[in-house]
C-alpha atoms as a PDB file:
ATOM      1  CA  UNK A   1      60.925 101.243 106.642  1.00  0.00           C
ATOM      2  CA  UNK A   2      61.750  98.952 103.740  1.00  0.00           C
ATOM      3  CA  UNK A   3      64.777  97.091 102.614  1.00  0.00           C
ATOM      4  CA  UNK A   4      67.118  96.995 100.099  1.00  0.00           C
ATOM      5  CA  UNK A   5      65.680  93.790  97.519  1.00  0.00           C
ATOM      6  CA  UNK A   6      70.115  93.348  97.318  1.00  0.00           C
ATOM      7  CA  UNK A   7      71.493  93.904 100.115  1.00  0.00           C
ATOM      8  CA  UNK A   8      69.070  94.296 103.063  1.00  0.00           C
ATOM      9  CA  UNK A   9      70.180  97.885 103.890  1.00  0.00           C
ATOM     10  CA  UNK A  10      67.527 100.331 104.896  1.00  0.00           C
ATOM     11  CA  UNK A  11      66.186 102.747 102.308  1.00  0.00           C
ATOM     12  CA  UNK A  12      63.771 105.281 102.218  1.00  0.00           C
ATOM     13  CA  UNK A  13      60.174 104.351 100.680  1.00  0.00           C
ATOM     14  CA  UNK A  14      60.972 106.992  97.840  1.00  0.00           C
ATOM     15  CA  UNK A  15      64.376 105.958  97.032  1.00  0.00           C
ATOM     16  CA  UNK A  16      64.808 104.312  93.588  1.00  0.00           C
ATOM     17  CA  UNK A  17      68.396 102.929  93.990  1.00  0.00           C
ATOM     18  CA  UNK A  18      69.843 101.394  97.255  1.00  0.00           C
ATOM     19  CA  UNK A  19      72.771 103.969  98.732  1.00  0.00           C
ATOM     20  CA  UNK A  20      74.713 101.535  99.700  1.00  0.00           C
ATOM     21  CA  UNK A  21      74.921  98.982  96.579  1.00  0.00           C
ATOM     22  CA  UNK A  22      73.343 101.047  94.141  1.00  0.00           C
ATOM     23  CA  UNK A  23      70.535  98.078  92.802  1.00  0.00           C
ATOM     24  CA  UNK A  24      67.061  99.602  91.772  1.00  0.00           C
ATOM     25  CA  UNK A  25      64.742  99.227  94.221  1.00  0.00           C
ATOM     26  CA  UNK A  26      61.227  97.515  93.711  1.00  0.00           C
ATOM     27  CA  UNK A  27      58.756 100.668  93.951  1.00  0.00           C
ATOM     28  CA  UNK A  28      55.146  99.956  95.443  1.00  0.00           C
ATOM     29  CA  UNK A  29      51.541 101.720  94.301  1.00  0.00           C
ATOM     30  CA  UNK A  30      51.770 103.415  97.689  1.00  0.00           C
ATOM     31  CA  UNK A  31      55.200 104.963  96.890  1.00  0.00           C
ATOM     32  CA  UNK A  32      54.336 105.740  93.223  1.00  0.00           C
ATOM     33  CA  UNK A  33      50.897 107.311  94.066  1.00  0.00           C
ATOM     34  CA  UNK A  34      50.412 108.166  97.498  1.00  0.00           C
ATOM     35  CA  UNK A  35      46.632 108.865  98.461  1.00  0.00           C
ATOM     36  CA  UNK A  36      46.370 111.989 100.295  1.00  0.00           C
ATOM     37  CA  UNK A  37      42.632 111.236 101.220  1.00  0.00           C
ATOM     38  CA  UNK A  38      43.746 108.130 103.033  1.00  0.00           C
ATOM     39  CA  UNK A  39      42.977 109.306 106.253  1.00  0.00           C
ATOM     40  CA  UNK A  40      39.733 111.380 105.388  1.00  0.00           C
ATOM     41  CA  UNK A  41      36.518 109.491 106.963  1.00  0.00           C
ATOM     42  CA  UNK A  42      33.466 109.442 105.048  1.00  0.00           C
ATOM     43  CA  UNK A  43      31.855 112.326 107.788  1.00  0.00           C
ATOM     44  CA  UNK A  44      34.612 114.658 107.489  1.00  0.00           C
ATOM     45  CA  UNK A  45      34.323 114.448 103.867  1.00  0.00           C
ATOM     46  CA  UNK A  46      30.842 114.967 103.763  1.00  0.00           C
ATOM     47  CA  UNK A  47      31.132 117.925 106.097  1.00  0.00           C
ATOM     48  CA  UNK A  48      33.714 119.887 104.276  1.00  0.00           C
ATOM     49  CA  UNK A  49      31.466 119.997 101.364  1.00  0.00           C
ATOM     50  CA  UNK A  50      29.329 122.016 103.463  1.00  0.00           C
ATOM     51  CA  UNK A  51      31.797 125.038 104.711  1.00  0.00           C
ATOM     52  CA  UNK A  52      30.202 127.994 103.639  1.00  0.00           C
ATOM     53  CA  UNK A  53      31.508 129.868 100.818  1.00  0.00           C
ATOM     54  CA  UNK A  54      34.407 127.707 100.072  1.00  0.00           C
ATOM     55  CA  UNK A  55      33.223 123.805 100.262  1.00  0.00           C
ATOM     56  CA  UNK A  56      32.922 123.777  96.778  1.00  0.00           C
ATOM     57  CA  UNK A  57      36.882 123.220  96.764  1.00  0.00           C
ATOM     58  CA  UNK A  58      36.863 119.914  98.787  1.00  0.00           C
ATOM     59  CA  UNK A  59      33.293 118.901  97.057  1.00  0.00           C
ATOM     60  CA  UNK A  60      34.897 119.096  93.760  1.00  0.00           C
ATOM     61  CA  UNK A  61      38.478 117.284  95.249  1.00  0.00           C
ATOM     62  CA  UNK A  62      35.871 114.541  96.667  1.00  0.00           C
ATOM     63  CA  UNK A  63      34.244 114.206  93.555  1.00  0.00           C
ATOM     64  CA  UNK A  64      37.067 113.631  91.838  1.00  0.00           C
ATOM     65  CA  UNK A  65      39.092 111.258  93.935  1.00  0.00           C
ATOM     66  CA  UNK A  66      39.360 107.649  93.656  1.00  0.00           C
ATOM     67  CA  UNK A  67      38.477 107.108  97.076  1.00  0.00           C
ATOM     68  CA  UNK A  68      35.326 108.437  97.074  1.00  0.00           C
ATOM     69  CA  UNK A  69      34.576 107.607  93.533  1.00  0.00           C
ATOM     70  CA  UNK A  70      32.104 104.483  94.623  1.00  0.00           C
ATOM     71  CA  UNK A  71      30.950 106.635  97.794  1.00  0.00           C
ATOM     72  CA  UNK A  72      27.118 107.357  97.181  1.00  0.00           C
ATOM     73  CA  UNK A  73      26.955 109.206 100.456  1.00  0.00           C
ATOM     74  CA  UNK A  74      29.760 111.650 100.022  1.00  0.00           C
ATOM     75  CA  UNK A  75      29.081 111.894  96.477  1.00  0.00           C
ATOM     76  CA  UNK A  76      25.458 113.344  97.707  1.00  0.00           C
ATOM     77  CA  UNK A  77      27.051 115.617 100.208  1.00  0.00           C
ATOM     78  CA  UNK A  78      29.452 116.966  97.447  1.00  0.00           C
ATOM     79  CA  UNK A  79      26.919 117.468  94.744  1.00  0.00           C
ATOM     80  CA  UNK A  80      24.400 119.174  97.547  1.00  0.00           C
ATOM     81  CA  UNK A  81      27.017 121.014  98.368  1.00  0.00           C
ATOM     82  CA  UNK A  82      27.868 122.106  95.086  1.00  0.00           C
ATOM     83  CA  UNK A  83      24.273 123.280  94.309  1.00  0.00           C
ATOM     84  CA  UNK A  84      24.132 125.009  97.288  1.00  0.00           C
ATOM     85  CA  UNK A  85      27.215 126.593  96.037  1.00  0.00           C
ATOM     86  CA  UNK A  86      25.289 127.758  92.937  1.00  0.00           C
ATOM     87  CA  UNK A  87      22.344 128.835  94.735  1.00  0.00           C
ATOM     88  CA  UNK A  88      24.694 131.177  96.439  1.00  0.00           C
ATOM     89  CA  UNK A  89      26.096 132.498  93.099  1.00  0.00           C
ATOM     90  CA  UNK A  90      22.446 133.063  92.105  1.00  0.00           C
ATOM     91  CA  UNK A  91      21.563 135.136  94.985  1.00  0.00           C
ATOM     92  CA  UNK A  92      24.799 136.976  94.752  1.00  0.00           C
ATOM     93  CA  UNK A  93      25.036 137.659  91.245  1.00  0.00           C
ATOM     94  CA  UNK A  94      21.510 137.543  89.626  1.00  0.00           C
ATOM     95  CA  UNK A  95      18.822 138.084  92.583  1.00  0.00           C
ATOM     96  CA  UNK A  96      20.912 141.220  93.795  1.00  0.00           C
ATOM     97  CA  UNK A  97      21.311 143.008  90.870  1.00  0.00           C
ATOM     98  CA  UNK A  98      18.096 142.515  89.471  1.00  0.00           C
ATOM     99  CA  UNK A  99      16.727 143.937  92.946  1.00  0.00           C
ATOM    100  CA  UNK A 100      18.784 146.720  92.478  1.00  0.00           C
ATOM    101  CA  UNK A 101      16.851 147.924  88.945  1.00  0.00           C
ATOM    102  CA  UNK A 102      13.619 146.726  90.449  1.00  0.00           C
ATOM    103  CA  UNK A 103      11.443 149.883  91.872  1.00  0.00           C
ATOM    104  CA  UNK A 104       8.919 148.819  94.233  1.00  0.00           C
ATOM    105  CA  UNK A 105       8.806 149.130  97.972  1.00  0.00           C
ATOM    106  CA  UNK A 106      11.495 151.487  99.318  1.00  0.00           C
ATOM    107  CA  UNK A 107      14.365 149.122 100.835  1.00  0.00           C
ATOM    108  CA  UNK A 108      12.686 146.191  99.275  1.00  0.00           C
ATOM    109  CA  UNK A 109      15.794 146.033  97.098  1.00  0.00           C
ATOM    110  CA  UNK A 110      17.968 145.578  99.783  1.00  0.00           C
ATOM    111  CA  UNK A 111      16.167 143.442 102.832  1.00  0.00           C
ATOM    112  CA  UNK A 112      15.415 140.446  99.693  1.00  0.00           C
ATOM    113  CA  UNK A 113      18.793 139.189  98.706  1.00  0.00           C
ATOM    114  CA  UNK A 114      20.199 139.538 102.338  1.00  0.00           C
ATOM    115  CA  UNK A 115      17.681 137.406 103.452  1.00  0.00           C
ATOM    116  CA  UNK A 116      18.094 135.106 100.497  1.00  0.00           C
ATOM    117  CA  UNK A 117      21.732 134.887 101.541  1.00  0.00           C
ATOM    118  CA  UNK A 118      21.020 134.318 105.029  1.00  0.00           C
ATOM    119  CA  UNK A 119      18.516 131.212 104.528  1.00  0.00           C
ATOM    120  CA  UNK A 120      21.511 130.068 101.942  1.00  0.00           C
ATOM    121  CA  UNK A 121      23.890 130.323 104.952  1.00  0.00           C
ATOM    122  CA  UNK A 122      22.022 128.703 107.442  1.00  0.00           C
ATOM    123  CA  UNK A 123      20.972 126.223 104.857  1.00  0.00           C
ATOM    124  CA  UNK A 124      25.181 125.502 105.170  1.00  0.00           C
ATOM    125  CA  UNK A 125      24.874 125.212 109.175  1.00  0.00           C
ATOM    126  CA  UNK A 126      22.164 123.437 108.771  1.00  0.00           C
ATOM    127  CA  UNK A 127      23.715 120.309 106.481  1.00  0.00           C
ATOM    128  CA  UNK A 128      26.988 120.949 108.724  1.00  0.00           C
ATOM    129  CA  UNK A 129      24.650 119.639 111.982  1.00  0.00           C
ATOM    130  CA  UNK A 130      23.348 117.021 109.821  1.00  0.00           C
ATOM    131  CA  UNK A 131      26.411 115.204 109.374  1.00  0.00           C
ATOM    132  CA  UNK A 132      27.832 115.432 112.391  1.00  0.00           C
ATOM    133  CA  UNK A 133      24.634 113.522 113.076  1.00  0.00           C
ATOM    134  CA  UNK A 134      24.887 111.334 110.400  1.00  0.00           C
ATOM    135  CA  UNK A 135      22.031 111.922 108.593  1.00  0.00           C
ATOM    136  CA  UNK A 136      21.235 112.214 105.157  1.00  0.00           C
ATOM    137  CA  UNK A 137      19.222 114.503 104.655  1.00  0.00           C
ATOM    138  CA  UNK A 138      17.616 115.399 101.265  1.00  0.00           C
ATOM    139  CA  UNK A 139      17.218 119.368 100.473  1.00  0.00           C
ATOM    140  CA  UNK A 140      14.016 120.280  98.974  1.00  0.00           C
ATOM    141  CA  UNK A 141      14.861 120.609  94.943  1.00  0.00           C
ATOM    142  CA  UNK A 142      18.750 120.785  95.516  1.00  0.00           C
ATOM    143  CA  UNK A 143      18.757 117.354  97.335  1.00  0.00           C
ATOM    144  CA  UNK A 144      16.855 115.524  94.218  1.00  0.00           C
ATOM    145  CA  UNK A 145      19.250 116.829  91.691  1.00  0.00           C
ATOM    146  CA  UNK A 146      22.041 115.470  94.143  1.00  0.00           C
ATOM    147  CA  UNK A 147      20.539 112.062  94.297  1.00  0.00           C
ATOM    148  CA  UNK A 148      20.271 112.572  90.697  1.00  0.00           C
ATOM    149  CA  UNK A 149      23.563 113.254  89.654  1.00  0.00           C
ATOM    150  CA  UNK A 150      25.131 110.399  91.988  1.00  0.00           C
ATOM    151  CA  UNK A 151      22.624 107.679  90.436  1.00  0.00           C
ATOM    152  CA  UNK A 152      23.688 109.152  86.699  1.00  0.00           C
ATOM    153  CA  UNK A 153      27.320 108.394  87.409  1.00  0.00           C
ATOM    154  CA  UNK A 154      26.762 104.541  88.895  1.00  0.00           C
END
């Protein structure tokens, strides 16, 4: 807990003026902007940009934060993450509708984008066991526009 800068009383790290004799109170960076990735390690990080479906939400929080802003590593894992994301999208929105106006092979419309999704997923659990192990590893295509994008933003 801090002190009053006046009087020595205790005050709260948010408090701006002292209760007791009312002087303004020195305010710190920590008070002013608190980090709320302070206590995120580098693997954590790394492995919420792989949660399937929705780790484009702390990719895009990673890639954006100060903390990890000089972070090569987690910057990879975001921006695989994020293209893994999109290859998702792809699947979902472009392969599986085109399938569906494609003639062809009876069922054919339907077995090829649920097994596009399921490499996609597994592609997740597969990154997800990767950093727990703490290796980088570097998806085919999707992993060189990663490394890419981190070494464009050095």
């Amino acid at each position: 807990m801090p002190y009053c800068c006046q009087c020595g009383t205790q005050v709260a790290v948010t408090d701006v003026f002292c209760a007791r004799c009312g002087a303004r109170q020195a305010r710190t960076a920590a008070a002013i902007n608190p980090d709320y990735l302070n206590g995120v390690s580098n693997r954590t990080a790394s492995l919420l940009c792989y949660i399937p479906i929705i780790g484009w939400v702390p990719a895009i929080i990673f890639l954006a934060s100060q903390r990890f802003r000089r972070d090569p590593i987690v910057r990879f894992h975001a921006f695989q993450g994020l293209y893994l994301f999109v290859a998702w999208l792809i699947v979902e929105w472009v392969v599986g509708p085109m399938m569906g106006f494609a003639g062809g092979f009876p069922g054919f419309h339907f077995f090829m984008p649920g097994l596009l999704k399921a490499v996609v997923f597994f592609t997740w659990i597969f990154m997800i066991i990767k950093v727990t192990q703490d290796e980088v590893f570097h998806l085919p295509l999707l992993g060189e526009l990663a490394e890419r994008s981190v070494s464009e933003q050095r």
